[in-house]
C-alpha atoms as a PDB file:
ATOM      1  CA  UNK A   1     -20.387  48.338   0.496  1.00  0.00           C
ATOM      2  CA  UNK A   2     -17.861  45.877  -0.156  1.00  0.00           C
ATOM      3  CA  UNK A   3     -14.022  45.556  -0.414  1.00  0.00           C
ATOM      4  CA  UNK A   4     -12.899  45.914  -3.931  1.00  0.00           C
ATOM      5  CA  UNK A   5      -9.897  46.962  -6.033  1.00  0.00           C
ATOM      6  CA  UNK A   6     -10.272  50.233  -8.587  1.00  0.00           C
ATOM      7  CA  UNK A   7      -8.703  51.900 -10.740  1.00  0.00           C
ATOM      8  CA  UNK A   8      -8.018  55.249 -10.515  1.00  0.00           C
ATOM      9  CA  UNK A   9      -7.631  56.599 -13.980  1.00  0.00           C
ATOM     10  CA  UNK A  10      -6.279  60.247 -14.935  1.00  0.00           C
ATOM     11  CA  UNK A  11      -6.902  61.220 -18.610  1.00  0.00           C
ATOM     12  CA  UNK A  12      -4.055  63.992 -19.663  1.00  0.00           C
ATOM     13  CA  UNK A  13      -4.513  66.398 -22.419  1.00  0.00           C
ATOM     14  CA  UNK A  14      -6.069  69.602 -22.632  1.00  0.00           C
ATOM     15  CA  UNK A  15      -9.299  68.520 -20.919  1.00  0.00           C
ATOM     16  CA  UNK A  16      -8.068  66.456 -18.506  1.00  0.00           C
ATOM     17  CA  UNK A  17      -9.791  64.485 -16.048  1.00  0.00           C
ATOM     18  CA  UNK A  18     -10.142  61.519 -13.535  1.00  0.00           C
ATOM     19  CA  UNK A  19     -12.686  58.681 -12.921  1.00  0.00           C
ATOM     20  CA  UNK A  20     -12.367  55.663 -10.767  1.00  0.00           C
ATOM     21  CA  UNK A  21     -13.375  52.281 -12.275  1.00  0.00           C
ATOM     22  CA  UNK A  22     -14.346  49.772  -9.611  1.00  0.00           C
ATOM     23  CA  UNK A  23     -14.314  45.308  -9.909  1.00  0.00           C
ATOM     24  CA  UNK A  24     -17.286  43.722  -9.089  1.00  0.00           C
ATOM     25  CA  UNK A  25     -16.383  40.358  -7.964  1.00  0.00           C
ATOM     26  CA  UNK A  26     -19.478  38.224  -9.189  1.00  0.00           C
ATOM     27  CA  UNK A  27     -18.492  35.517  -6.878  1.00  0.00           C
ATOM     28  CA  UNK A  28     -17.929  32.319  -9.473  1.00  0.00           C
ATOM     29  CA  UNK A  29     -15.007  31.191  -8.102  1.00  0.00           C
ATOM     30  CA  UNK A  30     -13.052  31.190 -10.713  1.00  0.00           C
ATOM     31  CA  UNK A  31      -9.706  32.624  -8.564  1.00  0.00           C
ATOM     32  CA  UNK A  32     -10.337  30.675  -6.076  1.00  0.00           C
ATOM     33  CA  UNK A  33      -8.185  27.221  -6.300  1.00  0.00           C
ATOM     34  CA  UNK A  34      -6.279  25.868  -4.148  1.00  0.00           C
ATOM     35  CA  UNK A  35      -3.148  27.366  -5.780  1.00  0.00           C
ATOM     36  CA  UNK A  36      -4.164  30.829  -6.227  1.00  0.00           C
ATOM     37  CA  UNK A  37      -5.149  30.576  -2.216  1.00  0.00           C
ATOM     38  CA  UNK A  38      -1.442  29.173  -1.803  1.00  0.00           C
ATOM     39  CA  UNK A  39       0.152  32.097  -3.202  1.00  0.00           C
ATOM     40  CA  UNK A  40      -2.004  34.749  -1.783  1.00  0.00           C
ATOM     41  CA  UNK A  41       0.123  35.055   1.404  1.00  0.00           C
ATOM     42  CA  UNK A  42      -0.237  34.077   4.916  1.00  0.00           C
ATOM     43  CA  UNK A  43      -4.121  34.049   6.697  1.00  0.00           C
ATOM     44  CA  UNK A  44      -4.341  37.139   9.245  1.00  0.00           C
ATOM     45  CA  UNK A  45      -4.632  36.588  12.878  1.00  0.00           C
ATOM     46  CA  UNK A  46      -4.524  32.721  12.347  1.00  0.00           C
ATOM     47  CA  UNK A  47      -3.993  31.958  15.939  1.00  0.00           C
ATOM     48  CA  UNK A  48      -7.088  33.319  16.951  1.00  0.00           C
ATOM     49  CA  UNK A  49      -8.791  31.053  14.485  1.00  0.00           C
ATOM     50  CA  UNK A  50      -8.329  27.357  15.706  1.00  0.00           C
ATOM     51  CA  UNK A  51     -10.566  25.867  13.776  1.00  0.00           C
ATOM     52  CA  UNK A  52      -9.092  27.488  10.511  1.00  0.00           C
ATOM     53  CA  UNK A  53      -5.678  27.024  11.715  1.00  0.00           C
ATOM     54  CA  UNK A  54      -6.282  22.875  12.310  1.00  0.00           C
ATOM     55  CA  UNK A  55      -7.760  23.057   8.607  1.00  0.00           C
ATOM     56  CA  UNK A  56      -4.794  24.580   7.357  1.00  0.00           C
ATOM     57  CA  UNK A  57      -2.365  22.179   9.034  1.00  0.00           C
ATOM     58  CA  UNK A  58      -4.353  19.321   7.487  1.00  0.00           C
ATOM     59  CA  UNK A  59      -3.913  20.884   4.174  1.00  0.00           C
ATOM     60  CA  UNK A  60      -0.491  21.371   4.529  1.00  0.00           C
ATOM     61  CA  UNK A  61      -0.264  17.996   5.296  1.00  0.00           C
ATOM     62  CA  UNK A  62      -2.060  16.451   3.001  1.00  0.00           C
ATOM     63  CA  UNK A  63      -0.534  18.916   0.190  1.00  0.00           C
ATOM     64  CA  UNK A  64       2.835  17.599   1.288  1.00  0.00           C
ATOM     65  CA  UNK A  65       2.049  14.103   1.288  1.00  0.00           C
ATOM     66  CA  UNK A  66       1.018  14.694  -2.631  1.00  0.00           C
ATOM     67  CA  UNK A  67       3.769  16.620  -3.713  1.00  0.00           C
ATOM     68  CA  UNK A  68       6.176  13.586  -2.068  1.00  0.00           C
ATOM     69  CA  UNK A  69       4.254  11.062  -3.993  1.00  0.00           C
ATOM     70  CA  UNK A  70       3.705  12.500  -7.362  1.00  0.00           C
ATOM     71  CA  UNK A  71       4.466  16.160  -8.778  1.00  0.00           C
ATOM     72  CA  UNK A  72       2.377  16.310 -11.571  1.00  0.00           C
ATOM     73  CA  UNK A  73      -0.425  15.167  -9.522  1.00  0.00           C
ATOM     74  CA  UNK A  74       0.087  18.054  -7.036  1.00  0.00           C
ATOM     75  CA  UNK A  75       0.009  20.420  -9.725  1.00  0.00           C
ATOM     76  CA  UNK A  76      -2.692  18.929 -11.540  1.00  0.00           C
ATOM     77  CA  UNK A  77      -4.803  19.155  -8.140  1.00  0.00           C
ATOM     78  CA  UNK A  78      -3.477  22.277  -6.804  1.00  0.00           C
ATOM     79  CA  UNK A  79      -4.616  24.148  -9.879  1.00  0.00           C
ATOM     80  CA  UNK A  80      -8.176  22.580 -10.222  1.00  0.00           C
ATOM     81  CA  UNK A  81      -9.518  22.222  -7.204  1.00  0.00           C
ATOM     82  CA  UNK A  82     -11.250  24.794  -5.026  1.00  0.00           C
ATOM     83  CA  UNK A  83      -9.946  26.582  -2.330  1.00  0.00           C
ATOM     84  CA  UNK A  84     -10.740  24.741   0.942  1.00  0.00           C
ATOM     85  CA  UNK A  85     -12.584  28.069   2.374  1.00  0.00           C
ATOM     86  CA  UNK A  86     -14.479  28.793  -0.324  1.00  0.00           C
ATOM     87  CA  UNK A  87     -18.256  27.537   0.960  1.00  0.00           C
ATOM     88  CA  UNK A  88     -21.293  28.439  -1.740  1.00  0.00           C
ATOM     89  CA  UNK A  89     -19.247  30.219  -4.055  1.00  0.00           C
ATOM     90  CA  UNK A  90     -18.067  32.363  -0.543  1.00  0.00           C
ATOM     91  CA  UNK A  91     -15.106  32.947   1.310  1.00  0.00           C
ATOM     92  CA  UNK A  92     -15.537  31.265   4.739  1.00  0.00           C
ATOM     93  CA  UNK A  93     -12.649  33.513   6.167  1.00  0.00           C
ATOM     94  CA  UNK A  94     -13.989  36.457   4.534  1.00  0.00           C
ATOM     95  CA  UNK A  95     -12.314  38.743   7.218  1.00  0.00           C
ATOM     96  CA  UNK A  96      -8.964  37.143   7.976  1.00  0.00           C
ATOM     97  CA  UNK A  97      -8.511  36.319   3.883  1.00  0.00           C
ATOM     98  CA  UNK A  98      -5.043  36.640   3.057  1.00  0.00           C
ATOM     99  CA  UNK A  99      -3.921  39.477   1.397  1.00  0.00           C
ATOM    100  CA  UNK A 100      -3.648  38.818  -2.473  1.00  0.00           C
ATOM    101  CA  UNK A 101      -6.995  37.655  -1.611  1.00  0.00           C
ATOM    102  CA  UNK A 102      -7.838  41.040  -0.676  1.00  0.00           C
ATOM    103  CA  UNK A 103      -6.105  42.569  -3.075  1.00  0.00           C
ATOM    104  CA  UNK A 104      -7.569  40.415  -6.569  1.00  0.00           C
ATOM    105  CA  UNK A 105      -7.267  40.989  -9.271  1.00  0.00           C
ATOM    106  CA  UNK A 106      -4.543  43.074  -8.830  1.00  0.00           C
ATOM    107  CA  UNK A 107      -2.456  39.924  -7.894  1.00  0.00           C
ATOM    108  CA  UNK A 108       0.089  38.013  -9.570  1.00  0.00           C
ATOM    109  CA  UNK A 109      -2.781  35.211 -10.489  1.00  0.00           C
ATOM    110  CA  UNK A 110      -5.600  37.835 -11.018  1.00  0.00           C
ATOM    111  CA  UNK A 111      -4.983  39.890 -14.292  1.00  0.00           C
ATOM    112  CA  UNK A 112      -4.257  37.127 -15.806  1.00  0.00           C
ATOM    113  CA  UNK A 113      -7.204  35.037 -15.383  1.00  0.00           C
ATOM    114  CA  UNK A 114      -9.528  34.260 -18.293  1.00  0.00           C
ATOM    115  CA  UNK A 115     -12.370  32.392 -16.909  1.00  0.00           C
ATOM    116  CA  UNK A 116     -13.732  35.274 -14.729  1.00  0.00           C
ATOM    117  CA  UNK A 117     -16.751  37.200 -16.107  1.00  0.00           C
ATOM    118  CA  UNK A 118     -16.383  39.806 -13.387  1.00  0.00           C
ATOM    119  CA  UNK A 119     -12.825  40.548 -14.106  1.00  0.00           C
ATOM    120  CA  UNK A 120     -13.596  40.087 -18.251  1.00  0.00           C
ATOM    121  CA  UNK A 121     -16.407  42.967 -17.844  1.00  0.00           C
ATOM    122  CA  UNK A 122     -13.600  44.982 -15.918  1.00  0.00           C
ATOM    123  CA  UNK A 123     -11.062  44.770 -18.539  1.00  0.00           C
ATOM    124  CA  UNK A 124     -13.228  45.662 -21.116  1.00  0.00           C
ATOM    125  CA  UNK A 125     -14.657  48.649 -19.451  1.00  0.00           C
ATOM    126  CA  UNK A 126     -11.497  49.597 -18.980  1.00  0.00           C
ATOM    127  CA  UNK A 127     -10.381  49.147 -22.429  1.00  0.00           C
ATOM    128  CA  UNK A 128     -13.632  51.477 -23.530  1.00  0.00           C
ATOM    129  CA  UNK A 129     -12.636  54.256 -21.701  1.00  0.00           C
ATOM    130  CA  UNK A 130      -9.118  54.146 -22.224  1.00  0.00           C
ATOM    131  CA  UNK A 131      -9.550  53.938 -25.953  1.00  0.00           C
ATOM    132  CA  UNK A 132      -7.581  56.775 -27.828  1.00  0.00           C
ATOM    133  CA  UNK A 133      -7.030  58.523 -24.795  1.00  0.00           C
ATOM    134  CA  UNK A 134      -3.787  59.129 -23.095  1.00  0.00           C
ATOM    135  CA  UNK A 135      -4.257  58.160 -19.242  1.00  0.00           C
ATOM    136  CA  UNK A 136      -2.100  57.232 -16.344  1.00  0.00           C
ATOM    137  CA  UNK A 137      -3.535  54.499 -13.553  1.00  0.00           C
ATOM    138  CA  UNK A 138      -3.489  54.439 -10.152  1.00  0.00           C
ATOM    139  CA  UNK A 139      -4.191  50.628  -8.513  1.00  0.00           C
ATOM    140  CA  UNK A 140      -6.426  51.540  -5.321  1.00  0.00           C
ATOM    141  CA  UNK A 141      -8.306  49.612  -2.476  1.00  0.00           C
ATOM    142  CA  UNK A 142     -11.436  50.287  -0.700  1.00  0.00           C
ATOM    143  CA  UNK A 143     -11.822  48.505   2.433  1.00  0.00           C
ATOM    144  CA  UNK A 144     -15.707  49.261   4.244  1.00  0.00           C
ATOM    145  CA  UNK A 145     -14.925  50.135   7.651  1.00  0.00           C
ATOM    146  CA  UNK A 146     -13.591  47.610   9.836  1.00  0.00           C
ATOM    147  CA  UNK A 147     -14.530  47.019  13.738  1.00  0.00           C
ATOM    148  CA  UNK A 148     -11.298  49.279  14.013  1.00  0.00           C
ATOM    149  CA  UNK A 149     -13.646  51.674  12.249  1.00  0.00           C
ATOM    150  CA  UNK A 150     -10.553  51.764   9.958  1.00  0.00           C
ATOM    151  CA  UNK A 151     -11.679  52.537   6.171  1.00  0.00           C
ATOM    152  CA  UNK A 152      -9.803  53.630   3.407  1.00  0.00           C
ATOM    153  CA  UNK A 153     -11.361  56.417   1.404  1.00  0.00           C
ATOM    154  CA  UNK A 154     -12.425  56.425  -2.521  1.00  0.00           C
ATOM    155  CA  UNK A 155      -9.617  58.832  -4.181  1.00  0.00           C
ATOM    156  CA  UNK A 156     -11.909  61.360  -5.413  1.00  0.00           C
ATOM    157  CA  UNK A 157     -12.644  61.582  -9.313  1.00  0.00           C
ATOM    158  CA  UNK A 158     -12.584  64.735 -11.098  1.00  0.00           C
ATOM    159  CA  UNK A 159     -14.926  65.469 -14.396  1.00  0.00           C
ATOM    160  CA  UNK A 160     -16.646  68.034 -15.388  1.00  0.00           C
ATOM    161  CA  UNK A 161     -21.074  66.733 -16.486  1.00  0.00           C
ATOM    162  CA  UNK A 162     -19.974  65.911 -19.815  1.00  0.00           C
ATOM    163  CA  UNK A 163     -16.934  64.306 -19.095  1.00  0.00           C
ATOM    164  CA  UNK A 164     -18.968  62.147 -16.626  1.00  0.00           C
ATOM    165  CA  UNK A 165     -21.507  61.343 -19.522  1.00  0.00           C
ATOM    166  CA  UNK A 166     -19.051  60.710 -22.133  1.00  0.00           C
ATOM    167  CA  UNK A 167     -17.915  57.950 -19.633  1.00  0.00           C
ATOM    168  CA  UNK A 168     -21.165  56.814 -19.287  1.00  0.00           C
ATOM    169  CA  UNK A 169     -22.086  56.574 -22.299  1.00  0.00           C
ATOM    170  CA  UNK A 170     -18.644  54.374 -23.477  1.00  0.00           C
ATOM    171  CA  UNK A 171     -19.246  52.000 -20.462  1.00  0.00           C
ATOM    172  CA  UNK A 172     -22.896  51.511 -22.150  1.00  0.00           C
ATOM    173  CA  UNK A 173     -21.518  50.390 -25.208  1.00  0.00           C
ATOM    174  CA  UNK A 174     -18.891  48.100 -23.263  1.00  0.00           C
ATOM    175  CA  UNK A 175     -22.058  46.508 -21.630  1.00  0.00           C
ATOM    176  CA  UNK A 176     -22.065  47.359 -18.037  1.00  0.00           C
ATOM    177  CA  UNK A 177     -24.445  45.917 -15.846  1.00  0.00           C
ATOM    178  CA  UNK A 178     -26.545  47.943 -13.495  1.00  0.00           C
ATOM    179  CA  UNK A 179     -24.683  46.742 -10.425  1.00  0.00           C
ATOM    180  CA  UNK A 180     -21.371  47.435 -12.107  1.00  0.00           C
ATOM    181  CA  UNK A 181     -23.169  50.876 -12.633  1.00  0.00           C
ATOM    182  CA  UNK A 182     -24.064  51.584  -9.774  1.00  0.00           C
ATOM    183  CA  UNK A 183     -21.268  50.586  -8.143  1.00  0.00           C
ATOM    184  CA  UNK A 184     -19.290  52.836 -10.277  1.00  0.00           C
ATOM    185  CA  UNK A 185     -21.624  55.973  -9.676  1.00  0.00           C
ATOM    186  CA  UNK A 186     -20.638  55.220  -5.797  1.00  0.00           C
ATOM    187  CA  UNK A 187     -17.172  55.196  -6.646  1.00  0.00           C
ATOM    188  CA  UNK A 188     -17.028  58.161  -8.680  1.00  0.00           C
ATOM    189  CA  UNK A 189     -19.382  60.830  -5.752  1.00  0.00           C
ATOM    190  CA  UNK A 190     -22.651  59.912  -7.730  1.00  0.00           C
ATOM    191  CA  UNK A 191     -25.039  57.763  -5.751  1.00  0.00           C
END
C-alpha cells in the first residue's frame, strides 16, 4: 500500500451515504519541477541525510547564483526543469519528502495542475460521482505504516450494496482503470 491523498465524500439527502475516493499517482512527473519541490516545504530529518543535505546546498547555490544573474531565467528554469530527486520518474527521498510532497495534490501547486493523467482521472471521477448530488468533502491522508509502526487509518465509508454499485457503476462510465479500482475497493473495506 502506498501513501496517497483521498477524499472522503458524504452524500446528504434522504439516503445518505459516504465513499472514499483515493489518487493514484501514476508517477509521470508532471508535479515534480524544481519549483513545485521549492514550495513543498522543508526536507524531514535533513541532517541525518548528508548526502541529500550537500545536494541541497548546491542547489541553493546554484539557484541563487541564477536568480542574481537573470530573473526570468530563474523562473523559466525553476518551472521546467525536474526536481533534482526525482530519479526514473521516482522520488529518491521517498521517505524524508517534504510535506506538500506528501500531501499532492492537495497542495497549493497540485489541484491545479493540468498535465497529470493521474490527477485528470481523479478529478473526473470525482466529478462522476458528485454529479447532481449534494455532498460535503473531507481531504484525508493515508500513510502505510512507518518503522514507528505509525499509520493513519482509512476513515471508514458508509453505503448500503446498491449505493456501493451505483458508485461503481458511475466510476465505469468516468473510465477508471483497474488499479484505480482496486485501489478504491481497498479504500472503501472491499478488497
Amino acid at each position: 500500500m502506498v501513501d496517497t491523498f483521498y477524499l472522503h465524500i458524504e452524500f446528504t439527502g434522504k439516503n445518505g451515504c459516504s465513499i472514499n475516493l483515493p489518487f493514484l499517482c501514476t508517477k509521470c512527473g508532471t508535479c515534480c519541477t524544481i519549483d513545485d519541490f521549492l514550495t513543498a516545504g522543508k526536507i524531514k530529518s535533513l541532517q541525518e541525510y548528508p548526502k541529500v543535505k550537500a545536494k541541497m546546498n548546491a542547489l541553493s547555490d546554484e539557484l541563487g547564483k541564477m536568480w542574481e544573474e537573470d530573473e526570468a531565467k530563474y523562473d523559466y528554469y525553476t518551472t521546467h526543469h525536474q526536481c533534482p530527486f526525482l530519479v526514473n520518474n521516482s522520488c529518491s527521498i521517498y521517505e524524508i519528502r517534504p510535506e506538500g510532497c506528501r500531501l499532492f495534490p492537495n497542495t497549493a501547486f497540485g489541484m491545479q495542475t493540468q498535465d497529470c493523467k493521474g490527477l485528470n482521472s481523479f478529478k473526473k471521477m470525482r466529478a462522476t460521482l458528485k454529479r447532481g448530488r449534494r455532498s460535503k468533502e473531507t481531504c484525508r491522508f493515508f500513510e502505510k505504516a512507518s518503522t514507528s509502526g505509525r499509520s493513519d487509518s482509512v476513515k471508514p465509508a458508509r453505503f448500503t450494496e446498491k449505493q456501493y454499485q451505483t458508485c461503481i457503476s458511475r466510476l465505469c462510465q468516468a473510465g477508471i482503470s483497474s488499479d484505480e479500482l482496486s485501489l478504491f475497493n481497498f479504500f472503501n473495506g472491499r478488497n
